[in-house]
PDB file of N, CA and C in Angstrom:
ATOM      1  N   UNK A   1      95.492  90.210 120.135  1.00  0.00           N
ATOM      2  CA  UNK A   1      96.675  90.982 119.779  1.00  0.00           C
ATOM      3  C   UNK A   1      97.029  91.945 120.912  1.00  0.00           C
ATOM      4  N   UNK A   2      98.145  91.905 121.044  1.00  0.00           N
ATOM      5  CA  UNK A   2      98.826  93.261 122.433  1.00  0.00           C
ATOM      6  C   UNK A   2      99.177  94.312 121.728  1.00  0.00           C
ATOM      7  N   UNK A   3      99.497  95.931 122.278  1.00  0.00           N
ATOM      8  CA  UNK A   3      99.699  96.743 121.860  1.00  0.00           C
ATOM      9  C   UNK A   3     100.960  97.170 122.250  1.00  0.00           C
ATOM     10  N   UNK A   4     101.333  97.536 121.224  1.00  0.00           N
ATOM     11  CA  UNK A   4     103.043  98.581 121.202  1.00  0.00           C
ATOM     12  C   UNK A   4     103.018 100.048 121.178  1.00  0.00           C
ATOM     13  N   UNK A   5     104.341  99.972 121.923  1.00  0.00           N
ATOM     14  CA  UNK A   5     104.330 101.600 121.733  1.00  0.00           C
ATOM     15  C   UNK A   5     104.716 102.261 120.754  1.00  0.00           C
ATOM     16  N   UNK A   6     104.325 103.760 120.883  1.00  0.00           N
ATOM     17  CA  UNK A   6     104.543 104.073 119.628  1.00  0.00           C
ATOM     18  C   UNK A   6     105.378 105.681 119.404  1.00  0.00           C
ATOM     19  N   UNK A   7     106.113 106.117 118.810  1.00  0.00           N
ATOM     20  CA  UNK A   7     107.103 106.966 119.442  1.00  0.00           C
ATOM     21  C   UNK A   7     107.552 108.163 117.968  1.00  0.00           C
ATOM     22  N   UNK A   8     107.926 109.450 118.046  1.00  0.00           N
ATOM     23  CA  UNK A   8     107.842 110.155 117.471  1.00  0.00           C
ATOM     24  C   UNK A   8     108.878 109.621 116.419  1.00  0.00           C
ATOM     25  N   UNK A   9     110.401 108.987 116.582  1.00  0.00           N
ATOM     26  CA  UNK A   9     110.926 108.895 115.894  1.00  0.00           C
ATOM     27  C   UNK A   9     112.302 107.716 117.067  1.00  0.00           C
ATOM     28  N   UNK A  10     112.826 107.290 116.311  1.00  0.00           N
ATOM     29  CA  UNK A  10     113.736 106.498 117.506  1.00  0.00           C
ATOM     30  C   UNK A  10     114.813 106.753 118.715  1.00  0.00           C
ATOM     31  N   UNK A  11     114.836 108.153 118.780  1.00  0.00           N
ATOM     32  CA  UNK A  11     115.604 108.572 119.253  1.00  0.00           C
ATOM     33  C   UNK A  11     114.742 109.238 120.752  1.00  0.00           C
ATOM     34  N   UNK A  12     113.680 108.959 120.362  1.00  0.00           N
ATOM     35  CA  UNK A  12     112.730 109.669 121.602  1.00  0.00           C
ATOM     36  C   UNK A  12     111.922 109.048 122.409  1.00  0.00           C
ATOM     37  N   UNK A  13     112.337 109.030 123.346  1.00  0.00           N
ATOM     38  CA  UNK A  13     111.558 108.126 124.614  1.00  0.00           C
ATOM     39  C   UNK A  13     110.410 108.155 125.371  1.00  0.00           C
ATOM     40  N   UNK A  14     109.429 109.505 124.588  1.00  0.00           N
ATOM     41  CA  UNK A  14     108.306 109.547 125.231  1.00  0.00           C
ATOM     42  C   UNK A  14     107.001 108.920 124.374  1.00  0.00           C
ATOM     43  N   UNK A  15     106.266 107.681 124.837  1.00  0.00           N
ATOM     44  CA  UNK A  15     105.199 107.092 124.196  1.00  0.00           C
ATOM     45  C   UNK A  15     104.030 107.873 123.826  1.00  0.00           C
ATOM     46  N   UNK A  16     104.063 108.038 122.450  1.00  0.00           N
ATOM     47  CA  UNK A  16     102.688 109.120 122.209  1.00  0.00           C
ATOM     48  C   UNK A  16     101.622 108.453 121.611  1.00  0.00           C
ATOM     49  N   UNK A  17     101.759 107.042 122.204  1.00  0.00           N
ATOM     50  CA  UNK A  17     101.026 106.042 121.617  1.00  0.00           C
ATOM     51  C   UNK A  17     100.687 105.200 121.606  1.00  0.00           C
ATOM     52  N   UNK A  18      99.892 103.818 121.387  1.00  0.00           N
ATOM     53  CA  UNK A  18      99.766 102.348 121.986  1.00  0.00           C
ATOM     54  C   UNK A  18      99.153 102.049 120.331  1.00  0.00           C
ATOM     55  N   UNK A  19      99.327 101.203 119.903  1.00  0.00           N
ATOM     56  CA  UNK A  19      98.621 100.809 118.824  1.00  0.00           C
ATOM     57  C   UNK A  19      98.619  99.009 118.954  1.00  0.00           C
ATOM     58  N   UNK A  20      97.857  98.518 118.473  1.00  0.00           N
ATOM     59  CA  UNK A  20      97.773  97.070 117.988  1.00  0.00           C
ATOM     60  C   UNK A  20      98.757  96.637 117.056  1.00  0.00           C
ATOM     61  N   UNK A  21      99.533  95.489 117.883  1.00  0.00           N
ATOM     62  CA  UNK A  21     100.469  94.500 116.821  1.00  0.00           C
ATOM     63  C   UNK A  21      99.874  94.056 115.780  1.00  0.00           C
ATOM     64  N   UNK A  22     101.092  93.734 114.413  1.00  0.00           N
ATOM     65  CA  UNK A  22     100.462  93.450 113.164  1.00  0.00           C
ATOM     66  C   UNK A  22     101.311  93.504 111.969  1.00  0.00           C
ATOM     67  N   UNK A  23     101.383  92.227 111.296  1.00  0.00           N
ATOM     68  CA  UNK A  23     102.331  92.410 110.392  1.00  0.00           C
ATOM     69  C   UNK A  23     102.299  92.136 109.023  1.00  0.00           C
ATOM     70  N   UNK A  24     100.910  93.389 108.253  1.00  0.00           N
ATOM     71  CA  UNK A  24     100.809  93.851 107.187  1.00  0.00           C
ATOM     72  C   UNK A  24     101.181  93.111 106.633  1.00  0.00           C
ATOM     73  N   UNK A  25     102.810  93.843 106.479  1.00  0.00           N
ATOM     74  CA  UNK A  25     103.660  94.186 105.609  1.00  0.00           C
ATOM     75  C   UNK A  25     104.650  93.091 105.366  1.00  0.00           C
ATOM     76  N   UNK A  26     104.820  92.180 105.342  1.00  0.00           N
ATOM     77  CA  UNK A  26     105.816  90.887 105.640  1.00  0.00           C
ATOM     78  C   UNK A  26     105.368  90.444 104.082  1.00  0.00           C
ATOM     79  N   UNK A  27     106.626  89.487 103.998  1.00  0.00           N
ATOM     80  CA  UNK A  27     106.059  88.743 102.257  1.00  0.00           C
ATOM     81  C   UNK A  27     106.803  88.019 103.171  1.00  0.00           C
ATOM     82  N   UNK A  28     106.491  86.785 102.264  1.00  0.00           N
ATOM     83  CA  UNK A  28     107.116  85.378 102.069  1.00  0.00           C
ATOM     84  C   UNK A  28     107.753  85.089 101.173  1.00  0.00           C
ATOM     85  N   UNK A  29     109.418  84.895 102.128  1.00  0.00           N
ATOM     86  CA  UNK A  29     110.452  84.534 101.515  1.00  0.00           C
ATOM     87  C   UNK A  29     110.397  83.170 100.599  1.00  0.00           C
ATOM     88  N   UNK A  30     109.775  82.566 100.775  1.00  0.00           N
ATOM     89  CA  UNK A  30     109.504  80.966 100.333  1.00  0.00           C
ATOM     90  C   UNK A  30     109.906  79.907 101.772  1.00  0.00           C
ATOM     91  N   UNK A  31     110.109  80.610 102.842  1.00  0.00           N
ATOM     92  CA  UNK A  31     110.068  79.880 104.162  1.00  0.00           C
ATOM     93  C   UNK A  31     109.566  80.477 105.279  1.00  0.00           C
ATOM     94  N   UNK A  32     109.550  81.730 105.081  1.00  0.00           N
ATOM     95  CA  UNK A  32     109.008  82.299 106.398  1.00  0.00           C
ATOM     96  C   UNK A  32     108.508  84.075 106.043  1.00  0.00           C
ATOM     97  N   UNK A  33     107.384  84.212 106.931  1.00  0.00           N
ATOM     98  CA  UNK A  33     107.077  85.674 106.798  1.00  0.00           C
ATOM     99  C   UNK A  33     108.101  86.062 107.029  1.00  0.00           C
ATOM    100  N   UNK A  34     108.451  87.866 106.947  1.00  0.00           N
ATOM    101  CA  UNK A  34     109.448  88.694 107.283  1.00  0.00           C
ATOM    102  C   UNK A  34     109.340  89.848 106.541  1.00  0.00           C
ATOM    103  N   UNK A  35     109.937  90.754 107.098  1.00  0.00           N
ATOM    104  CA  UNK A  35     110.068  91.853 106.150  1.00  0.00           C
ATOM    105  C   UNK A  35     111.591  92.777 107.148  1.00  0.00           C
ATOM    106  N   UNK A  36     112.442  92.925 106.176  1.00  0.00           N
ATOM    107  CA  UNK A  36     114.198  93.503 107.214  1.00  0.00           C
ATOM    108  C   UNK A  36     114.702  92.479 107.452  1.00  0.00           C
ATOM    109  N   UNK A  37     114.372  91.241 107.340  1.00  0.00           N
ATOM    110  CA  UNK A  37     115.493  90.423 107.526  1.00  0.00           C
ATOM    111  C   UNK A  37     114.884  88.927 108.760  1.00  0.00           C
ATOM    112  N   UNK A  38     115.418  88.078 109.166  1.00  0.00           N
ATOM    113  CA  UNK A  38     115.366  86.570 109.694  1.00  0.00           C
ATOM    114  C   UNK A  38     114.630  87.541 110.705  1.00  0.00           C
ATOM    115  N   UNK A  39     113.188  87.080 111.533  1.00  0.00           N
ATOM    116  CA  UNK A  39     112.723  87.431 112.192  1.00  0.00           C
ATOM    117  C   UNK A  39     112.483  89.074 112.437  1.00  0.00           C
ATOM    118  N   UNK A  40     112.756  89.598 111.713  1.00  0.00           N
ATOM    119  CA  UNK A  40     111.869  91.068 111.637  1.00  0.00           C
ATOM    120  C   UNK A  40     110.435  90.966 110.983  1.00  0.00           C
ATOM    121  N   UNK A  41     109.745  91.781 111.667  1.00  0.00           N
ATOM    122  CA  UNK A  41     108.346  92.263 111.055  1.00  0.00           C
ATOM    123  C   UNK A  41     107.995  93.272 110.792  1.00  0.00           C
ATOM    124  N   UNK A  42     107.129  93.543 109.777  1.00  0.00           N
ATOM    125  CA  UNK A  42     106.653  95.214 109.592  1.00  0.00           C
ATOM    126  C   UNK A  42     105.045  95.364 109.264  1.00  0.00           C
ATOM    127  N   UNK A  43     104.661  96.013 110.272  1.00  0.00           N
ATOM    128  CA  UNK A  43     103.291  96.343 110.186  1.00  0.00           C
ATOM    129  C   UNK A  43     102.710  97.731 109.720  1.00  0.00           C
ATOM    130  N   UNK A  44     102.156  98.623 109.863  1.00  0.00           N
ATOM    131  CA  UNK A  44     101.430  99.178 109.416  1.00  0.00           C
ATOM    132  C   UNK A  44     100.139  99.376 110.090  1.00  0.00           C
ATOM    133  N   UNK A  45      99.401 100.583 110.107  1.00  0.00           N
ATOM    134  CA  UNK A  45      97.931 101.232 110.717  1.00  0.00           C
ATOM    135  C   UNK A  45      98.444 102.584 111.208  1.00  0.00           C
ATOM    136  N   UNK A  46      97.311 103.359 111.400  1.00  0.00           N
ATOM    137  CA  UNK A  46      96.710 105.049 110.988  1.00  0.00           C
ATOM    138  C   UNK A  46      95.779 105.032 112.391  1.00  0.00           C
ATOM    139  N   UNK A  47      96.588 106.378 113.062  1.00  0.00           N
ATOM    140  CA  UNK A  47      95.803 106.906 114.135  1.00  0.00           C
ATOM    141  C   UNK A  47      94.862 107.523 114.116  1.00  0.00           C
ATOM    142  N   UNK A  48      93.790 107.576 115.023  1.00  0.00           N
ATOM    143  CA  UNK A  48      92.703 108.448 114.606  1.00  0.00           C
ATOM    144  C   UNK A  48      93.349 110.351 114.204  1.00  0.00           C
ATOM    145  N   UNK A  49      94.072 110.718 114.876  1.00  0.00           N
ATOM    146  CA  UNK A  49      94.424 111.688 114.496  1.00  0.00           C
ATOM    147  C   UNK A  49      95.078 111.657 112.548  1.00  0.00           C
ATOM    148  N   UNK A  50      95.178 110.625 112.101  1.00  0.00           N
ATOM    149  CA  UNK A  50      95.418 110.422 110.652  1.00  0.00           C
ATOM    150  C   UNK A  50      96.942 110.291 110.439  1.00  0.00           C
ATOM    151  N   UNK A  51      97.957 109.985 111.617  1.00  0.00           N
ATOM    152  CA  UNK A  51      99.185 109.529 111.143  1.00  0.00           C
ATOM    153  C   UNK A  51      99.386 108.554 110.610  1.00  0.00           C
ATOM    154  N   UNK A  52     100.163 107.886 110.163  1.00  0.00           N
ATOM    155  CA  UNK A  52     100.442 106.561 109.804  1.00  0.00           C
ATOM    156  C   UNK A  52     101.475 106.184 110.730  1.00  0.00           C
ATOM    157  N   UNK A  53     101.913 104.763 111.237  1.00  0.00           N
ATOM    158  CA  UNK A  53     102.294 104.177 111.855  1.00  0.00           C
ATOM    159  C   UNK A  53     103.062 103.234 111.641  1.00  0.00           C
ATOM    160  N   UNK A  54     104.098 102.778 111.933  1.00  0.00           N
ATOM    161  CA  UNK A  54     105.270 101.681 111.391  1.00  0.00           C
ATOM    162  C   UNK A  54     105.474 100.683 112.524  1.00  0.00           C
ATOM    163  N   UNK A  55     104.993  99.482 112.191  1.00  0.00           N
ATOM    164  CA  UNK A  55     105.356  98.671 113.438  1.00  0.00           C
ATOM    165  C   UNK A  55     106.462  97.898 113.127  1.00  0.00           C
ATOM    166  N   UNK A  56     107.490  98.243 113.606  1.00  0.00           N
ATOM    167  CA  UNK A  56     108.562  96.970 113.727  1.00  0.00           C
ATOM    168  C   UNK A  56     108.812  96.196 114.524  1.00  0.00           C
ATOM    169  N   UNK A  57     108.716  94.844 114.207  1.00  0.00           N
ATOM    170  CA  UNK A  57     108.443  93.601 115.389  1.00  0.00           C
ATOM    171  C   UNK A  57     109.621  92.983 115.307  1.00  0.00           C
ATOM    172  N   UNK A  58     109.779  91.694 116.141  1.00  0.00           N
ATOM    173  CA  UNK A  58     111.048  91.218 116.058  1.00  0.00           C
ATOM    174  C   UNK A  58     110.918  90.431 116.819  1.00  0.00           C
ATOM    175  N   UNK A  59     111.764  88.665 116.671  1.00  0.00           N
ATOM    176  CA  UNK A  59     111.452  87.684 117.495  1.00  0.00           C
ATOM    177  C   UNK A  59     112.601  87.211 117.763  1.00  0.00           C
ATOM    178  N   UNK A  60     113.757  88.372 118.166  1.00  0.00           N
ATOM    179  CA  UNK A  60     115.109  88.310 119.100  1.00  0.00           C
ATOM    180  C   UNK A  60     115.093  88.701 120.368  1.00  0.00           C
ATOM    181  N   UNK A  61     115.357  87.561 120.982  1.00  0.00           N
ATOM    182  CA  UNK A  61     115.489  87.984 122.486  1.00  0.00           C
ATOM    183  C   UNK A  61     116.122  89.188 122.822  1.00  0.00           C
ATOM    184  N   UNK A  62     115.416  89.855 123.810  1.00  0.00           N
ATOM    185  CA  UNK A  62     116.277  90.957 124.362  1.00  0.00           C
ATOM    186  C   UNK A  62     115.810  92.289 123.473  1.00  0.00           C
ATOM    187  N   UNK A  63     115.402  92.202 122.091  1.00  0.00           N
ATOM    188  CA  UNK A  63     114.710  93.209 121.452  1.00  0.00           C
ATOM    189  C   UNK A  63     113.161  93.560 121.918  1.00  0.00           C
ATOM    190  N   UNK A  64     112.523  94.563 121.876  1.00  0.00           N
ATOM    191  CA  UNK A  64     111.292  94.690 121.561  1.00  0.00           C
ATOM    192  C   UNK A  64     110.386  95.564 120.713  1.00  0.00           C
ATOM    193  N   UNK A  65     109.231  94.983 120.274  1.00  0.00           N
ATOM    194  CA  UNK A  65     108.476  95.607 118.823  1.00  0.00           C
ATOM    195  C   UNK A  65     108.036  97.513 119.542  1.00  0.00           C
ATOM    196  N   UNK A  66     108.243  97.926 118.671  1.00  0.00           N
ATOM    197  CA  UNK A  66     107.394  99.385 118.966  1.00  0.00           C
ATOM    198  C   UNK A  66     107.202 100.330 117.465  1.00  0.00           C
ATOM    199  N   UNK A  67     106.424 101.022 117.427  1.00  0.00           N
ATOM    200  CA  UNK A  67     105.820 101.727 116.333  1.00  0.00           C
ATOM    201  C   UNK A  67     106.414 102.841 116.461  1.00  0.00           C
ATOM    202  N   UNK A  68     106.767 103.952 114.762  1.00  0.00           N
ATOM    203  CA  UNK A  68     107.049 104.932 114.999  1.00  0.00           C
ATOM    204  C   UNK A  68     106.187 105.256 114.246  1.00  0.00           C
ATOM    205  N   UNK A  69     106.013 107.050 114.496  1.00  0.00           N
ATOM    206  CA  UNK A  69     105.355 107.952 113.164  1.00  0.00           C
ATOM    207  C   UNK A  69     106.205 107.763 111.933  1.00  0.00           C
ATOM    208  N   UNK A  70     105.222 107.626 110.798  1.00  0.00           N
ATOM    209  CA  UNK A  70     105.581 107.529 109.717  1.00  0.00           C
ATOM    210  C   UNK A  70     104.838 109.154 109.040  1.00  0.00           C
ATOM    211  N   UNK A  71     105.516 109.568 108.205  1.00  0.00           N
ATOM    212  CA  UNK A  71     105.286 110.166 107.106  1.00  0.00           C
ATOM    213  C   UNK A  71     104.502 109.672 105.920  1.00  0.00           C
ATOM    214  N   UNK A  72     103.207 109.945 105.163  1.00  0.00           N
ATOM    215  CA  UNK A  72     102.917 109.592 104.273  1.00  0.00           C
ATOM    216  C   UNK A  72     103.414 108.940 103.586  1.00  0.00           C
ATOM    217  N   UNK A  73     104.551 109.280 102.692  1.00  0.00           N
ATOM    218  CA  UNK A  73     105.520 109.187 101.497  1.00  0.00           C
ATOM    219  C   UNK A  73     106.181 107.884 102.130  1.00  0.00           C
ATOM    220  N   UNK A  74     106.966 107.856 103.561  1.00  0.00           N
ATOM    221  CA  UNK A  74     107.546 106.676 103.880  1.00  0.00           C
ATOM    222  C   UNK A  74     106.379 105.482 104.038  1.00  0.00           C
ATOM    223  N   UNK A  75     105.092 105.666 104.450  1.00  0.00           N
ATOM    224  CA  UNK A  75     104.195 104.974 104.866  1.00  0.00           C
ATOM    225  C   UNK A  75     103.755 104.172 103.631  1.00  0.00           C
ATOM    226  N   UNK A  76     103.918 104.735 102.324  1.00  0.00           N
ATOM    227  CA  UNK A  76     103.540 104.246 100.887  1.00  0.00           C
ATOM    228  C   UNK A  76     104.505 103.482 100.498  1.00  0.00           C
ATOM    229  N   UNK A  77     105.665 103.878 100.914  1.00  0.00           N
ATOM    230  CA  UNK A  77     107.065 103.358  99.954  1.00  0.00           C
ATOM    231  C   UNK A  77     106.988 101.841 100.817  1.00  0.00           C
ATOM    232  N   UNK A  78     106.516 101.715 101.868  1.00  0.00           N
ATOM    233  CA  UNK A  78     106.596 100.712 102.291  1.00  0.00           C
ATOM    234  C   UNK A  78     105.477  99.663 102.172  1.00  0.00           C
ATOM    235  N   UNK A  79     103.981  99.818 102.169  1.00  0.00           N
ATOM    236  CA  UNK A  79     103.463  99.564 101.595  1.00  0.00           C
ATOM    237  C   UNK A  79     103.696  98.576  99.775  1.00  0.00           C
ATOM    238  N   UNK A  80     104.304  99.819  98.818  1.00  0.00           N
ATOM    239  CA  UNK A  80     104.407  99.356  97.695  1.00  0.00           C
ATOM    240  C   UNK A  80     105.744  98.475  98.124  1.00  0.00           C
ATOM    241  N   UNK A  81     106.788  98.604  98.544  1.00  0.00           N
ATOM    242  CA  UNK A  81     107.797  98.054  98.759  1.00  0.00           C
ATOM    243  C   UNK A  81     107.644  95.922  98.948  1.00  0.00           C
ATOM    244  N   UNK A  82     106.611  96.310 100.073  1.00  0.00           N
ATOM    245  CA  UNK A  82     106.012  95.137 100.416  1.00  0.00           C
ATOM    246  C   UNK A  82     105.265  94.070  99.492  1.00  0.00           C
ATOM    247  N   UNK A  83     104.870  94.862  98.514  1.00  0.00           N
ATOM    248  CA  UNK A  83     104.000  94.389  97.592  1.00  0.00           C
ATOM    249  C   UNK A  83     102.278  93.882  97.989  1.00  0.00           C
ATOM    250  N   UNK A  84     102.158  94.569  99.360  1.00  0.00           N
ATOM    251  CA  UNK A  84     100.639  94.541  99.854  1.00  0.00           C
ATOM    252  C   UNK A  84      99.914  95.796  98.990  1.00  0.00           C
ATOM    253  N   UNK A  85     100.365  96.107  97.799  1.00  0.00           N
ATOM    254  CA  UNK A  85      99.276  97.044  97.147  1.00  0.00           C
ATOM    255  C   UNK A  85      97.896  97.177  97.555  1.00  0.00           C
ATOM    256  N   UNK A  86      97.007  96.051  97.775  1.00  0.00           N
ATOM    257  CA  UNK A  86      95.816  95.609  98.372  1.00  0.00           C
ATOM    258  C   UNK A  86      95.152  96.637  99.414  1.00  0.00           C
ATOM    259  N   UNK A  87      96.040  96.941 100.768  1.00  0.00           N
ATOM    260  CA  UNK A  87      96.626  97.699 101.396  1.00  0.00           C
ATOM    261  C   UNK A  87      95.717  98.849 101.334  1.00  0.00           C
ATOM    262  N   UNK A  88      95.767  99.185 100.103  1.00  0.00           N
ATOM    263  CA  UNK A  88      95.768 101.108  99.214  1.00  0.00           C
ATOM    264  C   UNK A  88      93.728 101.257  98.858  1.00  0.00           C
ATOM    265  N   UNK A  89      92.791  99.457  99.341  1.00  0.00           N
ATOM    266  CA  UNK A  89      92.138  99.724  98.827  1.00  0.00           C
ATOM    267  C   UNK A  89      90.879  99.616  99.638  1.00  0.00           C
ATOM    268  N   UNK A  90      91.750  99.896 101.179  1.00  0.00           N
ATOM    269  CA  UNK A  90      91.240  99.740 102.368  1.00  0.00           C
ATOM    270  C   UNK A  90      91.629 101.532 102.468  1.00  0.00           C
ATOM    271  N   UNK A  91      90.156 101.492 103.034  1.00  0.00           N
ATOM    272  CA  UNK A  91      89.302 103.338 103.441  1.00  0.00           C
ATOM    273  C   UNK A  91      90.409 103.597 104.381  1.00  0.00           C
ATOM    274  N   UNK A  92      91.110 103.012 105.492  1.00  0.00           N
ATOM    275  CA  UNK A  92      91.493 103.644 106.329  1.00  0.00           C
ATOM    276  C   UNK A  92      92.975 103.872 105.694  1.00  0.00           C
ATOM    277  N   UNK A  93      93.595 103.664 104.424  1.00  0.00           N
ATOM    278  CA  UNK A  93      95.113 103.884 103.886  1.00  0.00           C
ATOM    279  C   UNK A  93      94.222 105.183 102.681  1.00  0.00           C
ATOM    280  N   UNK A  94      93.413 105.405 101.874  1.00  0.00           N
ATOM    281  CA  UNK A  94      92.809 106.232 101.248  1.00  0.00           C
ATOM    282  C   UNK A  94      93.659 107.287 101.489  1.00  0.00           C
ATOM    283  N   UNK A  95      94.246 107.828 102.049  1.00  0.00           N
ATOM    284  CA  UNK A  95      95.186 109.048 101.763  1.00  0.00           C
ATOM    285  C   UNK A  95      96.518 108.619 101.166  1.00  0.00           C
ATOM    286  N   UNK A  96      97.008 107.480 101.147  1.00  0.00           N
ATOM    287  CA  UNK A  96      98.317 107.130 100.391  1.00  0.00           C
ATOM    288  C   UNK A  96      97.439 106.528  99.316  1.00  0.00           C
ATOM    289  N   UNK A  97      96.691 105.879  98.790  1.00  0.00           N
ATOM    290  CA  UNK A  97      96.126 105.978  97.452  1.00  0.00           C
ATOM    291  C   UNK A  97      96.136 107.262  96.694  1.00  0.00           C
ATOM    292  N   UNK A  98      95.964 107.820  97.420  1.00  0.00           N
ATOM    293  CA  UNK A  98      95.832 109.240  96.402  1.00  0.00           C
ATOM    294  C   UNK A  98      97.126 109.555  96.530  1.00  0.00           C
ATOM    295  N   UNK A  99      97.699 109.520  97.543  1.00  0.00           N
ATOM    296  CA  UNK A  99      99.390 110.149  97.104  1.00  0.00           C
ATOM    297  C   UNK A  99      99.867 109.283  95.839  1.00  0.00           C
ATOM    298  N   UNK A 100      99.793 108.113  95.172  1.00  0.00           N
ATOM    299  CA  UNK A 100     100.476 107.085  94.568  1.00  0.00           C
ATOM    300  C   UNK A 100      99.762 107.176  93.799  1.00  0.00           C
ATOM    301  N   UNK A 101      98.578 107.648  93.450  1.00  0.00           N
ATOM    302  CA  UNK A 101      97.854 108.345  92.453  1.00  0.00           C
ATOM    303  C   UNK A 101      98.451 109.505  91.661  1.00  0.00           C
ATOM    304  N   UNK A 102      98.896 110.799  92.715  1.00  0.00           N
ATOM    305  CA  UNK A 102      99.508 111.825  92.190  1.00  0.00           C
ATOM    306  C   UNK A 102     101.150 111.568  91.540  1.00  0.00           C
ATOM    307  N   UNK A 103     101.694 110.517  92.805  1.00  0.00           N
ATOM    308  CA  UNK A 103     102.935 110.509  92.427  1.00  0.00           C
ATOM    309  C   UNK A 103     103.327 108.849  91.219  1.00  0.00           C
ATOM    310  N   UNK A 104     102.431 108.365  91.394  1.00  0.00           N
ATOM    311  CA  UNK A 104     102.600 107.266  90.363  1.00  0.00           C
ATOM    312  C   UNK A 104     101.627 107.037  89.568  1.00  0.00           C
ATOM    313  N   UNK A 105     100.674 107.652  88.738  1.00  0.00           N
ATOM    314  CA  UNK A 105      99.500 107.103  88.380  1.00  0.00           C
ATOM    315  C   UNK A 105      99.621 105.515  87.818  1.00  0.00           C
ATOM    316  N   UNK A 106     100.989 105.193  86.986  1.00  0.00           N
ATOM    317  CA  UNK A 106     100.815 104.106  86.296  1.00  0.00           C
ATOM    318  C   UNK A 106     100.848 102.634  87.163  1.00  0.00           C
ATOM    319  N   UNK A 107     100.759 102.872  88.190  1.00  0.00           N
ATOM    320  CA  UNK A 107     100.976 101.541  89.169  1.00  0.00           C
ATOM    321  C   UNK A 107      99.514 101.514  89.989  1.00  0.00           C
ATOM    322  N   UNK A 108      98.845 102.330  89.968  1.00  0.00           N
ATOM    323  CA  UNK A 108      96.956 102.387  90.766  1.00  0.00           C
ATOM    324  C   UNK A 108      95.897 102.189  89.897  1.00  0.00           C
TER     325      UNK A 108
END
């Protein structure tokens, strides 16, 4: 796997980051992984400093994949969104378990 960069938010051009490609977060349409649409991807992973991380990939020419900081709350919604619940039961996501604990008990 190669690593992407990874960036405070999209508007900002300084790399505060390298993380490993990866795409979690994708379901199957009934023809192809994806997650955003025909060749988008969405990954997911947590820096040692304890951010969470959003990888968006993409297999359009002329685009390229890079990670932003995620927020907890966005980092879950996407997660559950995805329907990788599974996700929540891996030690290194353990802090959005407990958020979806506090904020949803009836779905954990």
């Amino acid at each position: 796997m190669y690593k992407v960069p990874v960036y405070n938010n999209v508007c900002d051009r300084d790399v505060i980051s390298r993380v490993r490609y990866n795409e979690r977060l994708d379901r199957w349409n009934g023809s192809n992984w994806q997650n955003g649409g025909v060749g988008r991807h969405l990954g997911i992973t947590r820096l040692q400093d304890g951010r969470f991380v959003l990888i968006y990939g993409t297999q359009w020419e002329g685009e390229r994949d890079y990670g932003l900081i995620a927020t907890d709350r966005e980092a879950l919604d996407e997660i559950l969104r995805s329907g990788n619940d599974d996700l929540l039961e891996d030690k290194r996501f353990a802090p959005l378990k407990a958020l979806a604990e506090k904020l949803m008990p009836e779905i954990v």
